[in-house]
C-alpha atoms as a PDB file:
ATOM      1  CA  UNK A   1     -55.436  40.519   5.588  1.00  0.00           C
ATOM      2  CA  UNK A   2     -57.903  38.234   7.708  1.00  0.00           C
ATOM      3  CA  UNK A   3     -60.487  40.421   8.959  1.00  0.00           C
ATOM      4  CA  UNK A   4     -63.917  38.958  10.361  1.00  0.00           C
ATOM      5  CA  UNK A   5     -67.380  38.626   8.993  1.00  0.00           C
ATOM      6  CA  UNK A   6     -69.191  37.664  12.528  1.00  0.00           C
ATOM      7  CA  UNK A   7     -70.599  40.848  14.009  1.00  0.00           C
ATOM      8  CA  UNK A   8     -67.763  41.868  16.626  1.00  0.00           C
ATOM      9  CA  UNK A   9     -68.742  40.508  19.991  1.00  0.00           C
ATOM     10  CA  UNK A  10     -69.284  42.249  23.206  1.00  0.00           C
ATOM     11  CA  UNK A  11     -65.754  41.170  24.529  1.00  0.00           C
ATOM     12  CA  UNK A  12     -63.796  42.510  21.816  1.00  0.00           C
ATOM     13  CA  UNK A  13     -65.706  45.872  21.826  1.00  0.00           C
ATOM     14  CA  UNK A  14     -64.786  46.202  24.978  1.00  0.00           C
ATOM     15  CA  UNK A  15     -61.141  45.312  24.243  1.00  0.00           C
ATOM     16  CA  UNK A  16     -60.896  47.955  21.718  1.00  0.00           C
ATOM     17  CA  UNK A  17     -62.276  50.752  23.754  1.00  0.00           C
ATOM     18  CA  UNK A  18     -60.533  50.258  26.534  1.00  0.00           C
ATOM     19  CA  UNK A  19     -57.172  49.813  24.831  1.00  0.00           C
ATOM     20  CA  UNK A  20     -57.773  52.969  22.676  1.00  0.00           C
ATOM     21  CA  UNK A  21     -58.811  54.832  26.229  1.00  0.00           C
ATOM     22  CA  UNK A  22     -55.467  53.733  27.553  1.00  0.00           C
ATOM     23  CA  UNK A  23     -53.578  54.422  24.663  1.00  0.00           C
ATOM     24  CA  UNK A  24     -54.793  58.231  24.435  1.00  0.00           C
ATOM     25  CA  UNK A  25     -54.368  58.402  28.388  1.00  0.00           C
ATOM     26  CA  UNK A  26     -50.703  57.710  28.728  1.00  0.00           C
ATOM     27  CA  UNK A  27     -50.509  60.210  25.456  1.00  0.00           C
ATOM     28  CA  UNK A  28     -49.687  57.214  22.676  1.00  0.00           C
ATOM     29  CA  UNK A  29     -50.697  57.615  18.798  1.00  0.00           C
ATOM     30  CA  UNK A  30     -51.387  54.820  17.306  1.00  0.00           C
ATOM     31  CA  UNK A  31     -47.820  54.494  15.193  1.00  0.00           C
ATOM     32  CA  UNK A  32     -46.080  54.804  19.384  1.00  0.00           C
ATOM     33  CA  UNK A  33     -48.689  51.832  20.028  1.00  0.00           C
ATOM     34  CA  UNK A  34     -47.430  50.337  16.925  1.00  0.00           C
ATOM     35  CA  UNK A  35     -43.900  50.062  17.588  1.00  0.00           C
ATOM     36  CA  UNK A  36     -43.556  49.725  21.349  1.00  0.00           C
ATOM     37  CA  UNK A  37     -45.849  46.307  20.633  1.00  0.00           C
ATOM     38  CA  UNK A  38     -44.267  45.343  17.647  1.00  0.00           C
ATOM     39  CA  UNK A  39     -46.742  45.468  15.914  1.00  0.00           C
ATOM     40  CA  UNK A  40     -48.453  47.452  12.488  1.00  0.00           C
ATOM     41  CA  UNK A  41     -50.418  50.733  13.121  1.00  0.00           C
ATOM     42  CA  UNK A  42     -53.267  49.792  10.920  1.00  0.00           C
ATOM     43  CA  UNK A  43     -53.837  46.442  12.673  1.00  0.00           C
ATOM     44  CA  UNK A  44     -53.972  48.144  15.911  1.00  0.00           C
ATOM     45  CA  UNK A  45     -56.509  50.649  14.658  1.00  0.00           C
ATOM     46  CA  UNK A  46     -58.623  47.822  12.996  1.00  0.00           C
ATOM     47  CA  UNK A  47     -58.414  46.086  17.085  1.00  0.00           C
ATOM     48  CA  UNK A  48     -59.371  49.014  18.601  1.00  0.00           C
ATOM     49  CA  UNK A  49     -62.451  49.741  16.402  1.00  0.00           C
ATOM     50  CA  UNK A  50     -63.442  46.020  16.946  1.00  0.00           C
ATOM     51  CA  UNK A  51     -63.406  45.082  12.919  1.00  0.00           C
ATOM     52  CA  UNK A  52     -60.259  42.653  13.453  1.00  0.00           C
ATOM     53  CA  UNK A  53     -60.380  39.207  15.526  1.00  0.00           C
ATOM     54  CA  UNK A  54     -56.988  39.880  17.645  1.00  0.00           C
ATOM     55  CA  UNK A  55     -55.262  36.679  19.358  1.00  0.00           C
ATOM     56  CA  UNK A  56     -54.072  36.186  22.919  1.00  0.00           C
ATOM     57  CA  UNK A  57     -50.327  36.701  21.999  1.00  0.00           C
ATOM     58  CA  UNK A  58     -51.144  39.949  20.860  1.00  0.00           C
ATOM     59  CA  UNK A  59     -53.656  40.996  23.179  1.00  0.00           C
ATOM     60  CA  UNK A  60     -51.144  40.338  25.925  1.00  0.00           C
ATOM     61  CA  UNK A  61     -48.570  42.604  23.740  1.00  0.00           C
ATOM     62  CA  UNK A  62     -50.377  45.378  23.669  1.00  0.00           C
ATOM     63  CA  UNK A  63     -51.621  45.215  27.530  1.00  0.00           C
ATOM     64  CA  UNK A  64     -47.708  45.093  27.971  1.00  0.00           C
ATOM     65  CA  UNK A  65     -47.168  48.302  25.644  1.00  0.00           C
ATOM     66  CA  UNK A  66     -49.765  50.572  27.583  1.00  0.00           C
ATOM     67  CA  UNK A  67     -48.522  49.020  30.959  1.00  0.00           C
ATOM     68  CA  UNK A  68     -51.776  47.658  31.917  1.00  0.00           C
ATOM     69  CA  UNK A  69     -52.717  43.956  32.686  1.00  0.00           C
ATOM     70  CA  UNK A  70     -54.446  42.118  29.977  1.00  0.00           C
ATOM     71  CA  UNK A  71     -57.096  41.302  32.440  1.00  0.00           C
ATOM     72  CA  UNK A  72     -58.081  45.487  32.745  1.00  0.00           C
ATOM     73  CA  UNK A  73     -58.403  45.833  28.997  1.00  0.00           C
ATOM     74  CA  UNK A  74     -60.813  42.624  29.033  1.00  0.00           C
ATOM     75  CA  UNK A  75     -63.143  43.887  31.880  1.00  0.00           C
ATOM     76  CA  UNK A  76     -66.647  45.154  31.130  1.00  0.00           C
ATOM     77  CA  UNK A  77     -67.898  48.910  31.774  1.00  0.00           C
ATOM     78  CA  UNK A  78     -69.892  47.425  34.448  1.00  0.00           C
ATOM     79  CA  UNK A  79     -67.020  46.275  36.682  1.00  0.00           C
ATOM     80  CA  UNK A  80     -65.109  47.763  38.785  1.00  0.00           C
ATOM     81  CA  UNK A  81     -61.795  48.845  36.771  1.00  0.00           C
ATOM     82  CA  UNK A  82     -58.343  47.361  38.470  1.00  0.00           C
ATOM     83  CA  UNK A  83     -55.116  48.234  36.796  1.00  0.00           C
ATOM     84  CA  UNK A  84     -53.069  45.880  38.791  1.00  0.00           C
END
């Protein structure tokens, strides 16, 4: 399982959070996350804790799954939050 070395970066802390803050507001566990995105519940966990390297395809997935635009999950606490 390829996990990262490099010291997680501002952009995918932010990522993370934010999913995991959507996630728990629309009432999702993890394993919900996991299947409405096709994807594995440990993997998402791993993404939202900033300790995996996530690609596009997936990051665009998973803004799909909490009905968000990928764009909203990628935004810093510092600016102004649009969900679309």
């Amino acid at each position: 399982m390829p996990t990262t070395q490099r010291p997680p970066s501002t952009e995918r802390l932010v990522f993370g959070k934010r999913l995991r803050a959507e996630r728990h507001l629309i009432g999702l566990t993890l394993e919900d996350l996991a299947e409405a995105a096709d994807m594995n519940w440990s993997y998402i966990a791993q993404v939202e804790r900033g300790t995996r390297n996530i690609g596009i395809d997936n990051m665009a997935a998973l803004a799909r799954a909490v009905g968000v635009p990928l764009a909203f999950l990628l935004q810093s606490n510092d600016e102004p939050a649009k969900r679309g």
